[in-house]
Protein backbone atom coordinates (compact mmCIF):
# COMPACT_ATOMS: atom_id res chain seq x y z
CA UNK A 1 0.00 0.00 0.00
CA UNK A 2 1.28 3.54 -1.22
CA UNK A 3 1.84 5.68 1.58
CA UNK A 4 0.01 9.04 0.62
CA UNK A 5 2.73 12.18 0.12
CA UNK A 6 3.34 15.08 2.99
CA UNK A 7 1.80 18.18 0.95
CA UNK A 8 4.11 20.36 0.05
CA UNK A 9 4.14 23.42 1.57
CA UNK A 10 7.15 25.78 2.85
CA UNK A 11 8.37 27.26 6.15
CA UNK A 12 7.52 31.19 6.48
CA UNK A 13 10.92 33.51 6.16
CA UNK A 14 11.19 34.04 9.74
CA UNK A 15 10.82 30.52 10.47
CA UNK A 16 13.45 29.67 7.13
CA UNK A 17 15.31 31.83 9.77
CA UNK A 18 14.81 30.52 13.21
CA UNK A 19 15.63 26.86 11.08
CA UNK A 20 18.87 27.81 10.03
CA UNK A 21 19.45 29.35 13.29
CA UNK A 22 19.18 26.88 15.48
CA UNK A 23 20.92 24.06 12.55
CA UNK A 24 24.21 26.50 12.93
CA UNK A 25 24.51 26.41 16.68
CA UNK A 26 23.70 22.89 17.07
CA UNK A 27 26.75 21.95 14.65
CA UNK A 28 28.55 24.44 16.25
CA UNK A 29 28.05 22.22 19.63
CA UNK A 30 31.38 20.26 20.42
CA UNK A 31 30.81 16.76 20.60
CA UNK A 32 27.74 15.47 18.83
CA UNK A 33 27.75 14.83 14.89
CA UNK A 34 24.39 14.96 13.66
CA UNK A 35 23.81 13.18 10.51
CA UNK A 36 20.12 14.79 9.24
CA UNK A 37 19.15 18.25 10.92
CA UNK A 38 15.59 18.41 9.67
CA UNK A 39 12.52 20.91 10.46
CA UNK A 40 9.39 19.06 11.30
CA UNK A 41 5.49 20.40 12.98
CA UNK A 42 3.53 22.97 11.79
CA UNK A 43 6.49 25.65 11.27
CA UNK A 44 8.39 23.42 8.97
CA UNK A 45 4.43 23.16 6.90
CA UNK A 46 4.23 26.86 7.15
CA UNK A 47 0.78 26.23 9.36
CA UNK A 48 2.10 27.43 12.22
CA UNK A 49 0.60 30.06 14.69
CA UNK A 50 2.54 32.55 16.64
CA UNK A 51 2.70 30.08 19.90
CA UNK A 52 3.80 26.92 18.02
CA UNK A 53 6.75 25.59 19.04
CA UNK A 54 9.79 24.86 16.65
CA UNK A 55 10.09 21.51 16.27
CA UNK A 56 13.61 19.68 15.22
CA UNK A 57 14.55 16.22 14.18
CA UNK A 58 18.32 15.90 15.18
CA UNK A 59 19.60 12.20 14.04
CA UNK A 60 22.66 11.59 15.39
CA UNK A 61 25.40 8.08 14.61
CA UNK A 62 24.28 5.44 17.24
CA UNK A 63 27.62 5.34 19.16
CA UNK A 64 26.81 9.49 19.50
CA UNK A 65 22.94 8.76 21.16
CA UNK A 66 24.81 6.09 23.85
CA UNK A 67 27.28 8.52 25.10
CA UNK A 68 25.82 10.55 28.34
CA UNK A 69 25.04 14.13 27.78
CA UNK A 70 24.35 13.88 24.26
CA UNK A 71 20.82 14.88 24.06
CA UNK A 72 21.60 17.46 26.97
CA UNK A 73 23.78 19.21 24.53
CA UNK A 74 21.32 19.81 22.05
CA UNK A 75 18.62 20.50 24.07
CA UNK A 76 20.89 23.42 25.82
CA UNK A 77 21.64 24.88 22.23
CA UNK A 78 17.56 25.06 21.63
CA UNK A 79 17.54 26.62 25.00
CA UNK A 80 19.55 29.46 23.90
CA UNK A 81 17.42 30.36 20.89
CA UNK A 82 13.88 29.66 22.80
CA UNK A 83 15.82 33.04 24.74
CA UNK A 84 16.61 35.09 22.47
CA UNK A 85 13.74 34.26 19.63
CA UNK A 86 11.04 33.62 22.17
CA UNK A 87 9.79 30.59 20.18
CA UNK A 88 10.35 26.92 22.21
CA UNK A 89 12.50 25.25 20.51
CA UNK A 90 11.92 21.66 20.50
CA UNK A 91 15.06 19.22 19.48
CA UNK A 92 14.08 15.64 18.95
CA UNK A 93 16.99 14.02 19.00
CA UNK A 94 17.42 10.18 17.78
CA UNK A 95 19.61 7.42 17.13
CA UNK A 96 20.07 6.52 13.35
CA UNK A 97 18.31 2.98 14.23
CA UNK A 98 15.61 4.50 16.07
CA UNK A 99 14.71 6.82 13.09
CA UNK A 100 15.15 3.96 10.72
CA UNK A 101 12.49 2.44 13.13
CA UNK A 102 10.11 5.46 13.61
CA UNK A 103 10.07 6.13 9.63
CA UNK A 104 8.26 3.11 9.01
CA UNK A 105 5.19 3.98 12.13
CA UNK A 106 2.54 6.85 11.17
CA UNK A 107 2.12 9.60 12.87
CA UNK A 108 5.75 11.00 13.97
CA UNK A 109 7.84 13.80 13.91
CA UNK A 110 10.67 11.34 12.10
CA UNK A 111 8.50 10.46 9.03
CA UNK A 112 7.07 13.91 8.99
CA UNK A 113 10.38 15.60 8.54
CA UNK A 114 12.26 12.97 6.26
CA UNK A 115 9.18 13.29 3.76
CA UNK A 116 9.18 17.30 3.89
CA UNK A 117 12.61 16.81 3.04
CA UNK A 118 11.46 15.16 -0.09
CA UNK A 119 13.09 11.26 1.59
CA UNK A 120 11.37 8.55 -0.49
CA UNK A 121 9.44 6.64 2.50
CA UNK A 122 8.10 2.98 2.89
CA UNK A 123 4.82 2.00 3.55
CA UNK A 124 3.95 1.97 7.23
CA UNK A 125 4.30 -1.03 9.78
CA UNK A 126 1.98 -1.69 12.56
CA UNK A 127 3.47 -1.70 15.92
CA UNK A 128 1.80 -1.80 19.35
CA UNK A 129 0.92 1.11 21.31
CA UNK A 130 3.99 1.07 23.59
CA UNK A 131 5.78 2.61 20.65
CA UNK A 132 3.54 5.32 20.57
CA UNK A 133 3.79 6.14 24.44
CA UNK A 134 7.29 5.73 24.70
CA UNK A 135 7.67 8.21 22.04
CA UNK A 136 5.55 10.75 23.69
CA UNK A 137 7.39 10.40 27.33
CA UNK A 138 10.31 11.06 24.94
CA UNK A 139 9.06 14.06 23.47
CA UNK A 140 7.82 15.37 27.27
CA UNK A 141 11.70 14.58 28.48
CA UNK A 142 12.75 16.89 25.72
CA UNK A 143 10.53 19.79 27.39
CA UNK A 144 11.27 18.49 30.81
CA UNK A 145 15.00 19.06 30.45
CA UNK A 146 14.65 22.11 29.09
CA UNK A 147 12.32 23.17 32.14
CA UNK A 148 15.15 21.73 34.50
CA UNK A 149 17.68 23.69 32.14
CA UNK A 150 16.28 27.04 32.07
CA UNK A 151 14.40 26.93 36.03
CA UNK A 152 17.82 29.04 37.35
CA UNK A 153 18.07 31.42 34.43
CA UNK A 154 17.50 34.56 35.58
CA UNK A 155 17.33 35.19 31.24
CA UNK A 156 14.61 33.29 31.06
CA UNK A 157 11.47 34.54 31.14
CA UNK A 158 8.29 32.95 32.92
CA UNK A 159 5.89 32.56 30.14
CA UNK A 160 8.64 30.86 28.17
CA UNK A 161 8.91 28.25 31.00
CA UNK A 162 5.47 27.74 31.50
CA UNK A 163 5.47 26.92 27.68
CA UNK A 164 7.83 24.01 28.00
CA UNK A 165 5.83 23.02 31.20
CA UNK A 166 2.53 23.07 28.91
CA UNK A 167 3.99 21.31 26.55
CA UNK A 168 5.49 18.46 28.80
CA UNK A 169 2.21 17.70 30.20
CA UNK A 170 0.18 17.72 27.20
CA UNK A 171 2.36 14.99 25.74
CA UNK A 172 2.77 13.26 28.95
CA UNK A 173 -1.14 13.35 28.71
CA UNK A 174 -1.00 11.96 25.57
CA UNK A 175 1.02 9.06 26.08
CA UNK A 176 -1.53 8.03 28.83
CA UNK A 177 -4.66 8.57 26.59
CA UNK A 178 -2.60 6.24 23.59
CA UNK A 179 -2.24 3.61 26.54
CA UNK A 180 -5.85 3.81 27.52
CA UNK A 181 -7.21 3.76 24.02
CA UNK A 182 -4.89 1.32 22.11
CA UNK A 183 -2.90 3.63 20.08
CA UNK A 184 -6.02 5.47 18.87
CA UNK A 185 -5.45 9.18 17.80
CA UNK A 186 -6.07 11.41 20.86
CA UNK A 187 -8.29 14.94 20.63
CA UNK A 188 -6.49 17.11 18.91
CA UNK A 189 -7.22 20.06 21.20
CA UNK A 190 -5.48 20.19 24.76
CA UNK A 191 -8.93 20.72 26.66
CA UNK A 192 -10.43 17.75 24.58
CA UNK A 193 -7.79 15.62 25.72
CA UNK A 194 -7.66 16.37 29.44
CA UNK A 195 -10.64 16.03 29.45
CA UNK A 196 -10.49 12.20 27.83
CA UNK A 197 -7.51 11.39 30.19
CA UNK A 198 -9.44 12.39 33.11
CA UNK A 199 -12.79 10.36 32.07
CA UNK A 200 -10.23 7.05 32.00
CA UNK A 201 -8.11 7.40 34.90
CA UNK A 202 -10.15 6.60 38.34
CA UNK A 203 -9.76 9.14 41.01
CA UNK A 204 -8.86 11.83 38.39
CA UNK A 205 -11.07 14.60 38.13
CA UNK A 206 -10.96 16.69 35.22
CA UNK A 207 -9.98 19.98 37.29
CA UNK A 208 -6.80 17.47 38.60
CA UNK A 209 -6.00 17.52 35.39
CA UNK A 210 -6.54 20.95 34.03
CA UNK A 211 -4.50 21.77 37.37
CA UNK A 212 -1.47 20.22 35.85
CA UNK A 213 -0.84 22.84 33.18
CA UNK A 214 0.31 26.10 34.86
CA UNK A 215 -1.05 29.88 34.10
CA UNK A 216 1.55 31.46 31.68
CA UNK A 217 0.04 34.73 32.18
CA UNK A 218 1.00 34.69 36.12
CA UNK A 219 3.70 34.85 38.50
CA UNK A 220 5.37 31.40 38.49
CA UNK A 221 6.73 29.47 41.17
CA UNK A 222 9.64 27.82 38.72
CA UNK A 223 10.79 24.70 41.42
CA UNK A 224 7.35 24.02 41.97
CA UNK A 225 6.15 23.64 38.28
CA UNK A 226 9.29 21.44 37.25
CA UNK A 227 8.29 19.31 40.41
CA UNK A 228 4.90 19.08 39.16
CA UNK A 229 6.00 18.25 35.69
CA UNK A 230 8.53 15.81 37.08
CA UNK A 231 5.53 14.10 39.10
CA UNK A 232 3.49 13.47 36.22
CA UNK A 233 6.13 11.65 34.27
CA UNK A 234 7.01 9.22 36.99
CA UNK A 235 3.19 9.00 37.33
CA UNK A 236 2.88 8.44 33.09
CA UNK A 237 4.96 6.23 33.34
CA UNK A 238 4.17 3.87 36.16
CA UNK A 239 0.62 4.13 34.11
CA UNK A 240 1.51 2.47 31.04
CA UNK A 241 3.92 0.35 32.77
CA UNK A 242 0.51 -0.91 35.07
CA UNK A 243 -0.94 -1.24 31.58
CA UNK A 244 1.13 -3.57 30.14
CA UNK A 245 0.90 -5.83 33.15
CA UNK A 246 -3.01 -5.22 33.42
CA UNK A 247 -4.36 -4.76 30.11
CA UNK A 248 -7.60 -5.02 30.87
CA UNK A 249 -8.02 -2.43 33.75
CA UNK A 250 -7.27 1.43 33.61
CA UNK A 251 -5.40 2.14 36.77
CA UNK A 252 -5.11 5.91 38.37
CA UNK A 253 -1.57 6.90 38.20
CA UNK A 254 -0.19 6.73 41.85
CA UNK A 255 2.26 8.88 43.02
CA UNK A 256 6.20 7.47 43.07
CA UNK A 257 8.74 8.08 45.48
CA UNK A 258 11.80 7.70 42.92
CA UNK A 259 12.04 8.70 39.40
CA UNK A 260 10.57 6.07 37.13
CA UNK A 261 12.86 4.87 34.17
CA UNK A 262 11.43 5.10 30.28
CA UNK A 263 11.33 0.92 30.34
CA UNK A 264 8.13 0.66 28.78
């Protein structure tokens, strides 16, 4: 079965900008190598709005992703342009084998980007829905370490870390509501899909979960956000680990006293 093709649209100037921006300081980072530096999301389509976030597909050689730091590197050089641009950067950052991987599943920022960049691209491959939720606790770690990055930085201004905080727990959201449903394609809009994580999760209540996501327009207590954000990915991913053990019942996250590991 033909895989049907990404239209073909283009990046705004400003955003051809902010691309090229962010490509030249992450090659200008010592250390990592990246292979592909590739725009994906709604600024590389040229649908973005003005609060999208800049998404980046940063493939690095394998033997670059095992080494520690290397992802903290990156995400530090998107740090410095979310600063001074006032647009979140967002660097996805993968292995060469783990792209391979995620250009064969639908729905990712990997296939996304290597068919913008005009990649010729197999059919997909069905895969379970682990996949999916591991990829969207990856995505949330990206924003997470950001947060933990920027929490100090006197530079950096509170609505841009409430943006990465937003953005953490939407996806960590998501990756719960893909692990409740199967896989299936969750609301498109945030409020839709609190409100769906909340209806599956005993002993969450929809305002627990709208709680979660902090006021950007307020004073922001920085330590206690990241803590908050922090929670809810241990929580995520004790969920889906539950999940896998229980498939048949929908257990309410519960609160963990050490950081989880992504071994789901």
């Amino acid at each position: 079965m033909m895989a049907l093709p990404i239209p073909r649209v283009s990046p705004t100037p400003a955003d051809q900008a902010l691309f090229a921006e962010i490509e030249r300081l992450i090659r200008a980072v010592p250390g990592p190598h990246p292979q592909r530096i590739l725009p994906a999301g709604s600024r590389a389509m040229g649908t973005a709005r003005p609060e999208s976030d800049l998404d980046l597909v940063v493939i690095l050689p394998d033997e670059e992703m095992a080494r520690p730091g290397a992802r903290q590197l990156l995400y530090e050089a998107a740090s410095a342009l979310t600063v001074d641009s006032g647009v979140v950067v967002e660097v996805l950052a993968y292995g060469e084998a783990e792209a391979a991987r995620l250009a064969r599943l639908p729905s990712n920022p990997v296939r996304q980007a290597l068919g913008l960049a005009g990649d010729r691209l197999d059919p997909v491959t069905p895969e379970g829905w682990q996949t999916m939720a591991r990829d969207w606790v990856a995505r949330a770690d990206a924003h997470l370490a950001a947060l933990a990055g920027t929490v100090d930085d006197p530079n950096a201004s509170d609505p841009i870390l409430a943006l990465y905080a937003q953005r953490a727990t939407v996806q960590l959201l998501t990756a719960l509501y893909v692990a409740r449903e199967d896989g299936r394609r969750p609301p498109k809009d945030p409020d839709g899909l609190r409100r769906a994580v909340a209806l599956g999760y005993d002993g969450w209540s929809e305002a627990d979960v709208v709680a979660l996501v902090p006021d950007e327009t307020g004073p922001l207590d920085r330590h206690a956000v990241l803590a908050r954000v922090r929670t809810l990915r241990d929580q995520t991913v004790a969920a889906v680990q539950a999940r896998i053990r229980q498939p048949i019942h929908r257990p309410a996250p519960a609160l963990q006293t050490e950081r989880a590991g992504l071994d789901i």
